[in-house]
C-alpha atoms as a PDB file:
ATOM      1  CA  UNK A   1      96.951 -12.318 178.422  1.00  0.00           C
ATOM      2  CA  UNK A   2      99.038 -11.250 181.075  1.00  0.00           C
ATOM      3  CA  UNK A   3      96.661 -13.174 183.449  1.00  0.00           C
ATOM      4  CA  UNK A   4      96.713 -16.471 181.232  1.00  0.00           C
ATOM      5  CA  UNK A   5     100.573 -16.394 182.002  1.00  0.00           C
ATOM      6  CA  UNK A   6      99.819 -16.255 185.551  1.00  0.00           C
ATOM      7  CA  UNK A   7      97.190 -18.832 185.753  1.00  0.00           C
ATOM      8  CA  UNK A   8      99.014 -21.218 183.136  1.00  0.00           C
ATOM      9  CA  UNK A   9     102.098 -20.950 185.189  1.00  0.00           C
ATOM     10  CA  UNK A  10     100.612 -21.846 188.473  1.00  0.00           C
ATOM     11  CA  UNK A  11      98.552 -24.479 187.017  1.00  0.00           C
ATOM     12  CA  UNK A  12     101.798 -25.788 185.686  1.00  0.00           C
ATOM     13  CA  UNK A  13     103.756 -25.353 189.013  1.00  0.00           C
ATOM     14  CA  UNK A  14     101.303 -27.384 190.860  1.00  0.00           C
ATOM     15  CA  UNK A  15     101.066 -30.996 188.703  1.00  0.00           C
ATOM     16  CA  UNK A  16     103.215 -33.128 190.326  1.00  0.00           C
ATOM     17  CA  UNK A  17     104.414 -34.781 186.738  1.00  0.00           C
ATOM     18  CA  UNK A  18     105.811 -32.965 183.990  1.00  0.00           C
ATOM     19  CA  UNK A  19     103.321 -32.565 181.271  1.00  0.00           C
ATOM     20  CA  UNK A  20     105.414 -33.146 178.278  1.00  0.00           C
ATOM     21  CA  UNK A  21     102.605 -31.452 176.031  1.00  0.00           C
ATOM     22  CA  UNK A  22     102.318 -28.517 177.914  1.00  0.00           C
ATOM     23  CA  UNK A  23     103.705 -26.118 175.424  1.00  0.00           C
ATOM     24  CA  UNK A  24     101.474 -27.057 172.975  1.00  0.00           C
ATOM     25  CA  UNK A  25      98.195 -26.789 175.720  1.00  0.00           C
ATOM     26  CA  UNK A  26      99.187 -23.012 175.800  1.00  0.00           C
ATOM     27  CA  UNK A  27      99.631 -22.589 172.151  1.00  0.00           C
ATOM     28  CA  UNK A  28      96.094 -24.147 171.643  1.00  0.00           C
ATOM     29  CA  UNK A  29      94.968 -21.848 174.680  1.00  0.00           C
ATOM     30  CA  UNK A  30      95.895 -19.289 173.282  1.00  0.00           C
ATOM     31  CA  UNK A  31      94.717 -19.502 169.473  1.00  0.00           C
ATOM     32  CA  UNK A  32      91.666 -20.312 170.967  1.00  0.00           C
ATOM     33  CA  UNK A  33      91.417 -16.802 172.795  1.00  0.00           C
ATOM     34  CA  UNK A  34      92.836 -14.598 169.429  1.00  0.00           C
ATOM     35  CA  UNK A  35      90.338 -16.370 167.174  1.00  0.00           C
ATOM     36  CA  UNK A  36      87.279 -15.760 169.401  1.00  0.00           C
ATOM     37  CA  UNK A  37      88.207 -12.115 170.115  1.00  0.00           C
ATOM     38  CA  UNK A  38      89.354 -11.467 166.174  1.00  0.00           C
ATOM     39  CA  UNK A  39      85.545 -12.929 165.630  1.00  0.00           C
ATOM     40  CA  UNK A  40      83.964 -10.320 168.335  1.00  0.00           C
ATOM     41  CA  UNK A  41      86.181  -7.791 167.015  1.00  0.00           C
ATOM     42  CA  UNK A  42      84.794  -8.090 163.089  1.00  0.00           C
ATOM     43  CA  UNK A  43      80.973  -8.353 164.306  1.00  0.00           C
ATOM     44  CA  UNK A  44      81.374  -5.696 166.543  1.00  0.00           C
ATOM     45  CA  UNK A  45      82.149  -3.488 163.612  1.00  0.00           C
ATOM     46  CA  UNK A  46      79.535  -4.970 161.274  1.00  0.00           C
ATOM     47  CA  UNK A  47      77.010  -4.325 163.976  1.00  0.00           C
ATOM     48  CA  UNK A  48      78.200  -0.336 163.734  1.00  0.00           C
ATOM     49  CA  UNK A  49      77.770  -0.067 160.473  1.00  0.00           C
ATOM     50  CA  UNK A  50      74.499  -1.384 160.366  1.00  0.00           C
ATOM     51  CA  UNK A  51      73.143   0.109 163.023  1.00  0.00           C
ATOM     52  CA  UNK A  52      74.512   3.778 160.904  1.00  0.00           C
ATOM     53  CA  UNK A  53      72.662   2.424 157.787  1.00  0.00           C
ATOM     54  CA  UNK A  54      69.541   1.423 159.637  1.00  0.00           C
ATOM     55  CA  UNK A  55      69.267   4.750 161.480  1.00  0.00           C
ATOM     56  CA  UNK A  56      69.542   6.364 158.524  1.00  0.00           C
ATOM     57  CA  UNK A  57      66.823   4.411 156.539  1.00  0.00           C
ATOM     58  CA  UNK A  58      64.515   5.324 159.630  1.00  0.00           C
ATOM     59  CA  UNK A  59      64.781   1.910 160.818  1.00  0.00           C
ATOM     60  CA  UNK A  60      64.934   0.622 164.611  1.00  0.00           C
ATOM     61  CA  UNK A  61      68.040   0.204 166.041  1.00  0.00           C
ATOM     62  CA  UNK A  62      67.231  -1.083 169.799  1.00  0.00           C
ATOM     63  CA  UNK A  63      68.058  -4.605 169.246  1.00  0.00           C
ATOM     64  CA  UNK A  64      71.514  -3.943 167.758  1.00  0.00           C
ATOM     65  CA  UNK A  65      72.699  -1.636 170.458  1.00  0.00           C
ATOM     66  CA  UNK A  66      71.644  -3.980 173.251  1.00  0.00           C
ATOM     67  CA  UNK A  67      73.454  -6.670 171.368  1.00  0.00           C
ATOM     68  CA  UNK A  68      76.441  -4.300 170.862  1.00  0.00           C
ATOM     69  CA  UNK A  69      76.132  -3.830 174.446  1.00  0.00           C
ATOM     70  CA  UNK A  70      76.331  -7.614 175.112  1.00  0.00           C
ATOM     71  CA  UNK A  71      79.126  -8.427 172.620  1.00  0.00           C
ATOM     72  CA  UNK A  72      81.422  -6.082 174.281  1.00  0.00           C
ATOM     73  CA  UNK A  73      80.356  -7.817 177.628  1.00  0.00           C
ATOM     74  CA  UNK A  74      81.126 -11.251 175.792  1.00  0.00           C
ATOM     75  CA  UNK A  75      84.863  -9.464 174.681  1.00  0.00           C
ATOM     76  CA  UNK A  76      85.348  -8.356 178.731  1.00  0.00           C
ATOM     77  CA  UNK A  77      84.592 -12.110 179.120  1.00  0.00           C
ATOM     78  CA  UNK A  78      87.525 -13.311 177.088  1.00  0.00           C
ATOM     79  CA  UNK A  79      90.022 -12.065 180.218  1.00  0.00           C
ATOM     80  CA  UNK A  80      88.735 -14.834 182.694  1.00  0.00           C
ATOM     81  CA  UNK A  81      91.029 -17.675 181.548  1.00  0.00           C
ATOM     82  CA  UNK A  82      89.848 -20.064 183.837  1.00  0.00           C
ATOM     83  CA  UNK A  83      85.698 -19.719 182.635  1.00  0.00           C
ATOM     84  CA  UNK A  84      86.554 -19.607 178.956  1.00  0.00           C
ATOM     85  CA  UNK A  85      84.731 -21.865 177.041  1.00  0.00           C
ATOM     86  CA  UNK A  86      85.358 -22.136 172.920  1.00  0.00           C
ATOM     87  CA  UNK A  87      82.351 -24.195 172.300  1.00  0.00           C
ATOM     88  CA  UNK A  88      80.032 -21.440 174.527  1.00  0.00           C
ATOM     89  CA  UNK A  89      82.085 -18.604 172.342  1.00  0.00           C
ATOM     90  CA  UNK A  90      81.167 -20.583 168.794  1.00  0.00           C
ATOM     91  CA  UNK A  91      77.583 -20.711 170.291  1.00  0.00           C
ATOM     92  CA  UNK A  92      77.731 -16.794 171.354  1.00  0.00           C
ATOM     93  CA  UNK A  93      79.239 -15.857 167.516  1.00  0.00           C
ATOM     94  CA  UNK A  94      76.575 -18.076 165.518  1.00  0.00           C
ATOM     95  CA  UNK A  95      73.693 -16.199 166.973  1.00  0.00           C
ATOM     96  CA  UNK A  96      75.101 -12.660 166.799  1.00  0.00           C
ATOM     97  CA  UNK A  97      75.678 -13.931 162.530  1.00  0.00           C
ATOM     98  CA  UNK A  98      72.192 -14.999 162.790  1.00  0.00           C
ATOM     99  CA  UNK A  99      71.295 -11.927 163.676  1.00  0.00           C
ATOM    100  CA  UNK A 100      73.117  -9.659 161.393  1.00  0.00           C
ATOM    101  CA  UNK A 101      71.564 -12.355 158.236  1.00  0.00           C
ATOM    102  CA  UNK A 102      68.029 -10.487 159.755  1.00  0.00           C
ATOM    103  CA  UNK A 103      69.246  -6.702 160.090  1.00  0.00           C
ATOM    104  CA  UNK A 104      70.341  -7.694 156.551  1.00  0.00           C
ATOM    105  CA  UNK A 105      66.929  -8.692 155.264  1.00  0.00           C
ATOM    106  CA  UNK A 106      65.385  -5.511 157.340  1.00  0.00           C
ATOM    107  CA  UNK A 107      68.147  -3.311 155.485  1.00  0.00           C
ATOM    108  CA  UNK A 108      66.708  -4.417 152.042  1.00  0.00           C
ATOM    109  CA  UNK A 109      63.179  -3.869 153.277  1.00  0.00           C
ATOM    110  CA  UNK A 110      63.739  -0.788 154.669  1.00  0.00           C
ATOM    111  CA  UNK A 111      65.721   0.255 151.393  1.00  0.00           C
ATOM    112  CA  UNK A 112      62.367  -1.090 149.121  1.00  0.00           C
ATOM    113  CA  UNK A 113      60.073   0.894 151.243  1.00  0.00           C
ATOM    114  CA  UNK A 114      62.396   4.346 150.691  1.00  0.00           C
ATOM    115  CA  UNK A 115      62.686   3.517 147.369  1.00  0.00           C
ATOM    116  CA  UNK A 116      66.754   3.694 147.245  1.00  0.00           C
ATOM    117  CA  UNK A 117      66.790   0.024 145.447  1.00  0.00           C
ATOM    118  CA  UNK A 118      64.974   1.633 142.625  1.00  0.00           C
ATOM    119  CA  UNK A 119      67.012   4.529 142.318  1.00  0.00           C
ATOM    120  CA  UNK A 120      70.434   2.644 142.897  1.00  0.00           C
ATOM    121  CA  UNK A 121      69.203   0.242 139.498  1.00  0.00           C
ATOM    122  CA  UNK A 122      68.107   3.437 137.844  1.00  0.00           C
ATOM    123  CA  UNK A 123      71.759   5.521 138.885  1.00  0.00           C
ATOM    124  CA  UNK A 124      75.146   3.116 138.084  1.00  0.00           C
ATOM    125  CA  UNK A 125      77.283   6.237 139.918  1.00  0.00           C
ATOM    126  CA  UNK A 126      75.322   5.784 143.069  1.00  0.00           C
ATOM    127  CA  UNK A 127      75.808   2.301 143.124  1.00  0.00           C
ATOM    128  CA  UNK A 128      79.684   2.695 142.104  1.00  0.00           C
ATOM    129  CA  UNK A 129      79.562   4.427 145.235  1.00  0.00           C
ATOM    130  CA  UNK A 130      78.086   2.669 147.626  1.00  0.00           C
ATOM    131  CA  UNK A 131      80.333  -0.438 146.126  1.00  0.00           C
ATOM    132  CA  UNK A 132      83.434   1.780 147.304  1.00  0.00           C
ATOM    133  CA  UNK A 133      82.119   2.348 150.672  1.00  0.00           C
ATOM    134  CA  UNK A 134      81.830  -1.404 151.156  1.00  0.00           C
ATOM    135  CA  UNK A 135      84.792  -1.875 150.104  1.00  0.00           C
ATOM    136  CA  UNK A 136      86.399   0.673 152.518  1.00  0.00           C
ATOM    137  CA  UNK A 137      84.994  -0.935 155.221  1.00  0.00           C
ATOM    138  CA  UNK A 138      86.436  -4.218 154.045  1.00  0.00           C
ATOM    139  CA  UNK A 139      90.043  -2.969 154.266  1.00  0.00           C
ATOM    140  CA  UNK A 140      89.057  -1.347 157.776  1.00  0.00           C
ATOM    141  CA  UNK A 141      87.646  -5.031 158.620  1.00  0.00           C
ATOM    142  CA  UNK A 142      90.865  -6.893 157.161  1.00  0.00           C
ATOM    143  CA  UNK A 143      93.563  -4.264 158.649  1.00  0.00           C
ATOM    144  CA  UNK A 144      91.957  -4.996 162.179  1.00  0.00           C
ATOM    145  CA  UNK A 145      91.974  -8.624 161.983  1.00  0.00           C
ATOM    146  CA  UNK A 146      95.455  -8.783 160.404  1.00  0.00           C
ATOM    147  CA  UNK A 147      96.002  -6.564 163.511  1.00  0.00           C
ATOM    148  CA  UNK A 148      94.344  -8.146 166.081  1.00  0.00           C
ATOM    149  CA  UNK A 149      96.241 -11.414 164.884  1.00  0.00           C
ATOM    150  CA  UNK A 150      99.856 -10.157 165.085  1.00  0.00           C
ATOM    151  CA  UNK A 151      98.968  -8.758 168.623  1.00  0.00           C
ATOM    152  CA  UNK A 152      98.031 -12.093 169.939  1.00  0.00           C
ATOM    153  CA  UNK A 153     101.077 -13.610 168.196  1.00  0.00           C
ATOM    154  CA  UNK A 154     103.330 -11.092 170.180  1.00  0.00           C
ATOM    155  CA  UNK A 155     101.405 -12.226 173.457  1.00  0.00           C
ATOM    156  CA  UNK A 156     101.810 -15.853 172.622  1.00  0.00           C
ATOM    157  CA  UNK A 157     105.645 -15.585 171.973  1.00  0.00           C
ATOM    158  CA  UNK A 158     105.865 -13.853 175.278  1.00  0.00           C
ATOM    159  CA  UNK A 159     103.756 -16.513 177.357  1.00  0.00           C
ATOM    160  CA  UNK A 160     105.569 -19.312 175.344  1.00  0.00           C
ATOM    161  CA  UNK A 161     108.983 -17.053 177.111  1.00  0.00           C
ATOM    162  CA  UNK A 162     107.471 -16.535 180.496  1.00  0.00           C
ATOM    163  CA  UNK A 163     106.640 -20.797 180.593  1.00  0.00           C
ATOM    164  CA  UNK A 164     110.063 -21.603 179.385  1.00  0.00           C
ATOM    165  CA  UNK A 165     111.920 -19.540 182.100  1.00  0.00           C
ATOM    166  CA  UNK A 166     109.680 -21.085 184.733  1.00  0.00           C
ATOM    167  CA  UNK A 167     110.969 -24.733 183.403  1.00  0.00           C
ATOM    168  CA  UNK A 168     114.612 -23.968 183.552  1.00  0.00           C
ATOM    169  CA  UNK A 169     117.112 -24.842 185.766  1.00  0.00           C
ATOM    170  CA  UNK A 170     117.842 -23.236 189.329  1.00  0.00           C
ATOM    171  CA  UNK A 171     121.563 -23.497 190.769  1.00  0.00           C
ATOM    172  CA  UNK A 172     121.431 -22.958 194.378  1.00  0.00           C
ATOM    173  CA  UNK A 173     123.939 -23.222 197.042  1.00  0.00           C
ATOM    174  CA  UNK A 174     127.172 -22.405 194.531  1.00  0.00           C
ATOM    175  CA  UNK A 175     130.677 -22.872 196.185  1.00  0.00           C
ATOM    176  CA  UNK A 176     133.688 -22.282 194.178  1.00  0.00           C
ATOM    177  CA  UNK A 177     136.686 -24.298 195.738  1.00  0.00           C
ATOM    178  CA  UNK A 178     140.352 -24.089 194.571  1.00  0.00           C
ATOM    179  CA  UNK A 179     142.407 -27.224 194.109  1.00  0.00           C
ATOM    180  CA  UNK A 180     146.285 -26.924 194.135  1.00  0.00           C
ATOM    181  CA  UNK A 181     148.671 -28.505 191.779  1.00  0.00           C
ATOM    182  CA  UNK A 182     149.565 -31.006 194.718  1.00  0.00           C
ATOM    183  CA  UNK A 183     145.325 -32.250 194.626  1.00  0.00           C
ATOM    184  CA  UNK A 184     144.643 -30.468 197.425  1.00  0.00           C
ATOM    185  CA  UNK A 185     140.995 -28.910 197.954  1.00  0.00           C
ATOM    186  CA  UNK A 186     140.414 -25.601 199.782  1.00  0.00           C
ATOM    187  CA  UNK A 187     137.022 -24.133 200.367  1.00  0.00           C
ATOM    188  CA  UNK A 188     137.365 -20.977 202.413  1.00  0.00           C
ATOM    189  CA  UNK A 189     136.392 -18.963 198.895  1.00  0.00           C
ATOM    190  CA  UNK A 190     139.245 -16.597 198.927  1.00  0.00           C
ATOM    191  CA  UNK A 191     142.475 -18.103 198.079  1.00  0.00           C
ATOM    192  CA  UNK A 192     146.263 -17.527 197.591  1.00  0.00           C
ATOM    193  CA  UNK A 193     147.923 -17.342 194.043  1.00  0.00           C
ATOM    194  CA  UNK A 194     149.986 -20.619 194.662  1.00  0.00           C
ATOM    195  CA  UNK A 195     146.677 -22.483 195.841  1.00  0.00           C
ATOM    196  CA  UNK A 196     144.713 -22.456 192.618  1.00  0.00           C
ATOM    197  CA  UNK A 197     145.623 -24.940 189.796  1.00  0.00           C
ATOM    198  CA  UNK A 198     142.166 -25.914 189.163  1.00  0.00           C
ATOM    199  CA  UNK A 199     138.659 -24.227 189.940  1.00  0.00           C
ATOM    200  CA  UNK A 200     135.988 -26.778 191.004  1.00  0.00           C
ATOM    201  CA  UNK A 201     132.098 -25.049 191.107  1.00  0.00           C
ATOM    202  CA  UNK A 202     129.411 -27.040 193.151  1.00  0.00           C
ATOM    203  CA  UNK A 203     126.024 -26.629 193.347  1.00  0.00           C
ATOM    204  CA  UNK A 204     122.898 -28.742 193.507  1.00  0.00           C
ATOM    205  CA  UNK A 205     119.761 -27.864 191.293  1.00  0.00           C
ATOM    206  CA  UNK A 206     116.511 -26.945 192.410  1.00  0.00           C
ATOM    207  CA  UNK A 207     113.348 -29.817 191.961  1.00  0.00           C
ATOM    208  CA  UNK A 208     111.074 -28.035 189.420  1.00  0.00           C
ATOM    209  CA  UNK A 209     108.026 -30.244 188.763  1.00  0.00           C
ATOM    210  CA  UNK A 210     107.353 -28.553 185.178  1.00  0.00           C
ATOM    211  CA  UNK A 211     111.602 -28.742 183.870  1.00  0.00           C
ATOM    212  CA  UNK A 212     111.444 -31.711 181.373  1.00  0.00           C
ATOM    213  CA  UNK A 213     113.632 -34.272 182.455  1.00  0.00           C
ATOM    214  CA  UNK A 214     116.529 -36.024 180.580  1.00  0.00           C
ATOM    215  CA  UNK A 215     120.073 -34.706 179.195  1.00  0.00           C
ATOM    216  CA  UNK A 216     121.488 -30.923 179.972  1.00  0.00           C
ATOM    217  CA  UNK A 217     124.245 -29.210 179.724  1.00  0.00           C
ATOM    218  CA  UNK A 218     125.424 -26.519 182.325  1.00  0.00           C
ATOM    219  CA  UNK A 219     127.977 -23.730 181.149  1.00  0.00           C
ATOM    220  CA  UNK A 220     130.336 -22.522 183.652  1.00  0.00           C
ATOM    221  CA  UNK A 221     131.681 -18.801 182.690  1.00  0.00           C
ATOM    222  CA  UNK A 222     134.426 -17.533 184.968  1.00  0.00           C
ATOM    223  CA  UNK A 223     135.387 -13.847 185.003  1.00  0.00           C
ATOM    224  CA  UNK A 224     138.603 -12.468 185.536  1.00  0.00           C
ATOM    225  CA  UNK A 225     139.093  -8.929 187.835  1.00  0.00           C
ATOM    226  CA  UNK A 226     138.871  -7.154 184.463  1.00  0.00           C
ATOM    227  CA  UNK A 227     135.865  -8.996 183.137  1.00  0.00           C
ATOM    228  CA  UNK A 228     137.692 -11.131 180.628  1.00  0.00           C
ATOM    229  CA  UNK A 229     136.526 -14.687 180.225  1.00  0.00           C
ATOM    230  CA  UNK A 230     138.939 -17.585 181.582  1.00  0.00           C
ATOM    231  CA  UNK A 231     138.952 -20.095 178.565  1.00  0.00           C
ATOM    232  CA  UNK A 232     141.092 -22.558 177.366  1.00  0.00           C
ATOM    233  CA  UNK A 233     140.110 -24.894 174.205  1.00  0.00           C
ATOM    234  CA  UNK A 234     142.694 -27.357 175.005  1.00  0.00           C
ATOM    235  CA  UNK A 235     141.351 -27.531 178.414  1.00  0.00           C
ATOM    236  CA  UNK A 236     137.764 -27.227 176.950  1.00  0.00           C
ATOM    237  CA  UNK A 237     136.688 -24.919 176.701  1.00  0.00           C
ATOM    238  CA  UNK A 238     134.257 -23.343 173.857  1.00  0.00           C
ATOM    239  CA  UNK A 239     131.337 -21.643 172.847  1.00  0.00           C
ATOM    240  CA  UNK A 240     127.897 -21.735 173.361  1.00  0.00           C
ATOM    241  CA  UNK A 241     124.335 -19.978 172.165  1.00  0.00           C
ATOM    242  CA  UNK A 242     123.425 -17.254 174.572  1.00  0.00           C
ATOM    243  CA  UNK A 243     120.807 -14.791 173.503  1.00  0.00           C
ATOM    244  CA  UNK A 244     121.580 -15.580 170.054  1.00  0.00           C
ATOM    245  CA  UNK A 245     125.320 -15.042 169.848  1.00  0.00           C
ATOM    246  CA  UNK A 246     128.170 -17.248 170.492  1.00  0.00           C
ATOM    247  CA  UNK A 247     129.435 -16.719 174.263  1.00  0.00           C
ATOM    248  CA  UNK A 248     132.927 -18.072 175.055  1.00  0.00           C
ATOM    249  CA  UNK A 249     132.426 -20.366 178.242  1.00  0.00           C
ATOM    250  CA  UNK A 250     135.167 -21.368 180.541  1.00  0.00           C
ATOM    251  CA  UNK A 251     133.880 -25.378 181.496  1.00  0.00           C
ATOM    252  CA  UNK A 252     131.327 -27.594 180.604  1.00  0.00           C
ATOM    253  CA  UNK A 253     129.068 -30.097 182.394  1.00  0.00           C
ATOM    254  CA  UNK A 254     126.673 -32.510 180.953  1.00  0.00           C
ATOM    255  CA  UNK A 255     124.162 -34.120 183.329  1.00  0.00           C
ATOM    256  CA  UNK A 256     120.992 -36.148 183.211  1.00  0.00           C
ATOM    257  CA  UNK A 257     117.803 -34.089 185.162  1.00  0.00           C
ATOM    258  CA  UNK A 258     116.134 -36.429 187.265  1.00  0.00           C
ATOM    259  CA  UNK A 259     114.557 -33.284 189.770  1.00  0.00           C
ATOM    260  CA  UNK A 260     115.999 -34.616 192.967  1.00  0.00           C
ATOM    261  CA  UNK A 261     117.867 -31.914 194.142  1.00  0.00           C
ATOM    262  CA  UNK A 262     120.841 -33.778 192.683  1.00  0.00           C
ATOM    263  CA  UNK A 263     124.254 -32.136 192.992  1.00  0.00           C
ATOM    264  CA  UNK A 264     126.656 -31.265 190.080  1.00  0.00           C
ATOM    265  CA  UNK A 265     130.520 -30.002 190.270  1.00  0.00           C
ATOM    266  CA  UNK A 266     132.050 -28.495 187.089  1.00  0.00           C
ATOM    267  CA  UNK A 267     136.057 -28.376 187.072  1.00  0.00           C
ATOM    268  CA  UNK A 268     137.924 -25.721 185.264  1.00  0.00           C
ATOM    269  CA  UNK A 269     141.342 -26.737 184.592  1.00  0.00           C
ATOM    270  CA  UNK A 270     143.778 -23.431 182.887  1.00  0.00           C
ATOM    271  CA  UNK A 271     147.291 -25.502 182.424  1.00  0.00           C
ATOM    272  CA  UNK A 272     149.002 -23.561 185.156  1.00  0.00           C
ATOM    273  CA  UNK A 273     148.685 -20.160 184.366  1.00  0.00           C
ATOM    274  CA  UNK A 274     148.543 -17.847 187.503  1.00  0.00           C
ATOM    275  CA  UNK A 275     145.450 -16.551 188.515  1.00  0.00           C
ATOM    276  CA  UNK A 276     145.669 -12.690 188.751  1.00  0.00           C
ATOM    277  CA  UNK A 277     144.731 -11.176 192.377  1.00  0.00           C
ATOM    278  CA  UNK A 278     140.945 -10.233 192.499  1.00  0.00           C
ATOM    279  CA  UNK A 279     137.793 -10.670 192.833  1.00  0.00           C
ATOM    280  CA  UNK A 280     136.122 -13.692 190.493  1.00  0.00           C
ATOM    281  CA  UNK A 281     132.875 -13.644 189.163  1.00  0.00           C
ATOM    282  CA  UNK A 282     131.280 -17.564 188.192  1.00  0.00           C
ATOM    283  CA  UNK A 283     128.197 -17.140 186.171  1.00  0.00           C
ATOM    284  CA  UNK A 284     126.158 -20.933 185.271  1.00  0.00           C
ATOM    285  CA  UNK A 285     123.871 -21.643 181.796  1.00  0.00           C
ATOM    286  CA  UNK A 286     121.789 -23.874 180.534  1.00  0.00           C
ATOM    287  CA  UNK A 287     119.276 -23.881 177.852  1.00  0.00           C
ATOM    288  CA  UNK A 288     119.949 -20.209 177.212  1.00  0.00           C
ATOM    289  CA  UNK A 289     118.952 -18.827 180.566  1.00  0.00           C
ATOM    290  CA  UNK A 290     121.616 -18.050 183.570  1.00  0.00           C
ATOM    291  CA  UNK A 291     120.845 -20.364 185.684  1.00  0.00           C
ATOM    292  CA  UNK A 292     122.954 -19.252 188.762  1.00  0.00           C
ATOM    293  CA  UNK A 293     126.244 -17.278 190.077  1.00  0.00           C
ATOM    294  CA  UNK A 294     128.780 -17.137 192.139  1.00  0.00           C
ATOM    295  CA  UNK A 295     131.906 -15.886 193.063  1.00  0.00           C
ATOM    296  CA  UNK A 296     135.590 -16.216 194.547  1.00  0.00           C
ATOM    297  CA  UNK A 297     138.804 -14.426 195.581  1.00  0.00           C
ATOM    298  CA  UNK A 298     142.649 -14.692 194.650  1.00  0.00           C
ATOM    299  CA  UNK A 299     144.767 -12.913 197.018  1.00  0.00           C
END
């Protein structure tokens, strides 16, 4: 799965337009994948426990190992993304059902010939029995699909993760300048008390061929020397979804993407309060990922 991320992503980096269905081309990827190994997984153990019953009826097991042999083959398979093929898979699965349908019919045989069909009509508490094992192995069958299924719903949550990270937005290039009460801009990034009235954050965002275009909205966090957000609603400020919690940002800018290494400034206005001496950390969000930092001093 790990590899499907890989390829996916670099498949996705390449195209040179944004595939607005791409999320749901890995989702079908991907169910494609579980189901075909959950399949191999539940005739794999059906061909065990046939090949147990037929070796103890006397009966020639060859054919079933060899197949076992090539099933597991046909499961190693299921790791190169690039060859998979569900209609080959659906192809590989009806024969090896085909085949267990025979080993069936040679079971029954095999059973007439030792004459256990006759004794399980004659003996109700053998065939209680037998009913139980079968039904054991059932619940060992169902508990590894129902397994097998949440596994690949783990890995598809985390590929669906991986592609959505690749898709967000890059800051690069961040400047913080400080603008005085007077209007005037100074961009030295370390900056007297009586210079900063306002705190303007520039940066341009990286082209990304597989970020959906349209509306964002960056979130400009500014920390304090102590770590303590700079926020002011009347100015406003707010709060936003980060991780799944409300984070208090400091500024806000909405923009529309158009991937053309366009520029944005955000402007952080606090109503005159005076900017403790430090060193100012400037984080940047959007779309729940941090999308870039930077930083600036008050002297």
């Amino acid at each position: 799965m790990t590899l499907l991320a890989a390829v996916l992503g670099y498949s996705l980096y390449d195209a040179k337009t944004v595939n607005e269905n791409q999320q749901a081309v890995i989702n079908a990827k991907v169910e494609e994948l579980a189901s075909a190994r959950v399949r191999l997984d539940s005739i794999g153990l059906q061909i065990d426990s046939k090949i147990a019953e037929i070796k103890q009826l006397g009966g020639k097991i060859e054919e079933l190992e060899a197949t076992k042999a090539q099933l597991e083959q046909d499961k190693d398979g299921l790791k190169q993304v690039n060859s998979f093929s569900a209609r080959k898979y659906e192809t590989k699965i009806s024969n090896y059902i085909a085949l267990l349908t025979i080993k069936d019919e040679e079971i029954v045989e095999l059973k007439k010939q030792n004459g256990i069909l006759v004794a399980e009509n004659k003996n109700l508490s053998t065939e209680n029995l037998t009913l139980n094992s079968e039904n054991s192995t059932l619940k060992v069958i169902k508990k590894t699909l129902s397994d097998s299924v949440s596994q690949y719903s783990v890995k598809n949550k985390e590929l669906s993760a991986k592609v959505n990270m690749a898709a967000s937005l890059k800051a690069q290039d961040v400047q913080v300048f400080a603008i005085s009460a007077k209007g005037k801009q100074r961009e030295t990034g370390s900056y007297r008390t009586y210079q900063v009235d306002k705190i303007r954050v520039n940066f341009s965002l990286a082209t990304n061929p597989i970020t959906k275009l349209g509306e964002k909205v960056i979130f400009a966090r500014i920390l304090d020397p102590e770590g303590a957000i700079l926020s002011d609603n009347a100015m406003g400020s707010g709060t936003f979804n980060l991780f799944g919690k409300d984070a208090i940002y400091s500024a806000k800018q909405q923009i529309q993407y158009s991937n053309t290494n366009q520029f944005v400034d955000i402007l952080y206005v606090r109503g005159g309060v005076e900017y403790k001496k430090g060193r100012y950390a400037v984080e940047l969000y959007s779309e729940g990922y941090k999308i870039g930092e930077g930083s600036f001093e008050v002297k």
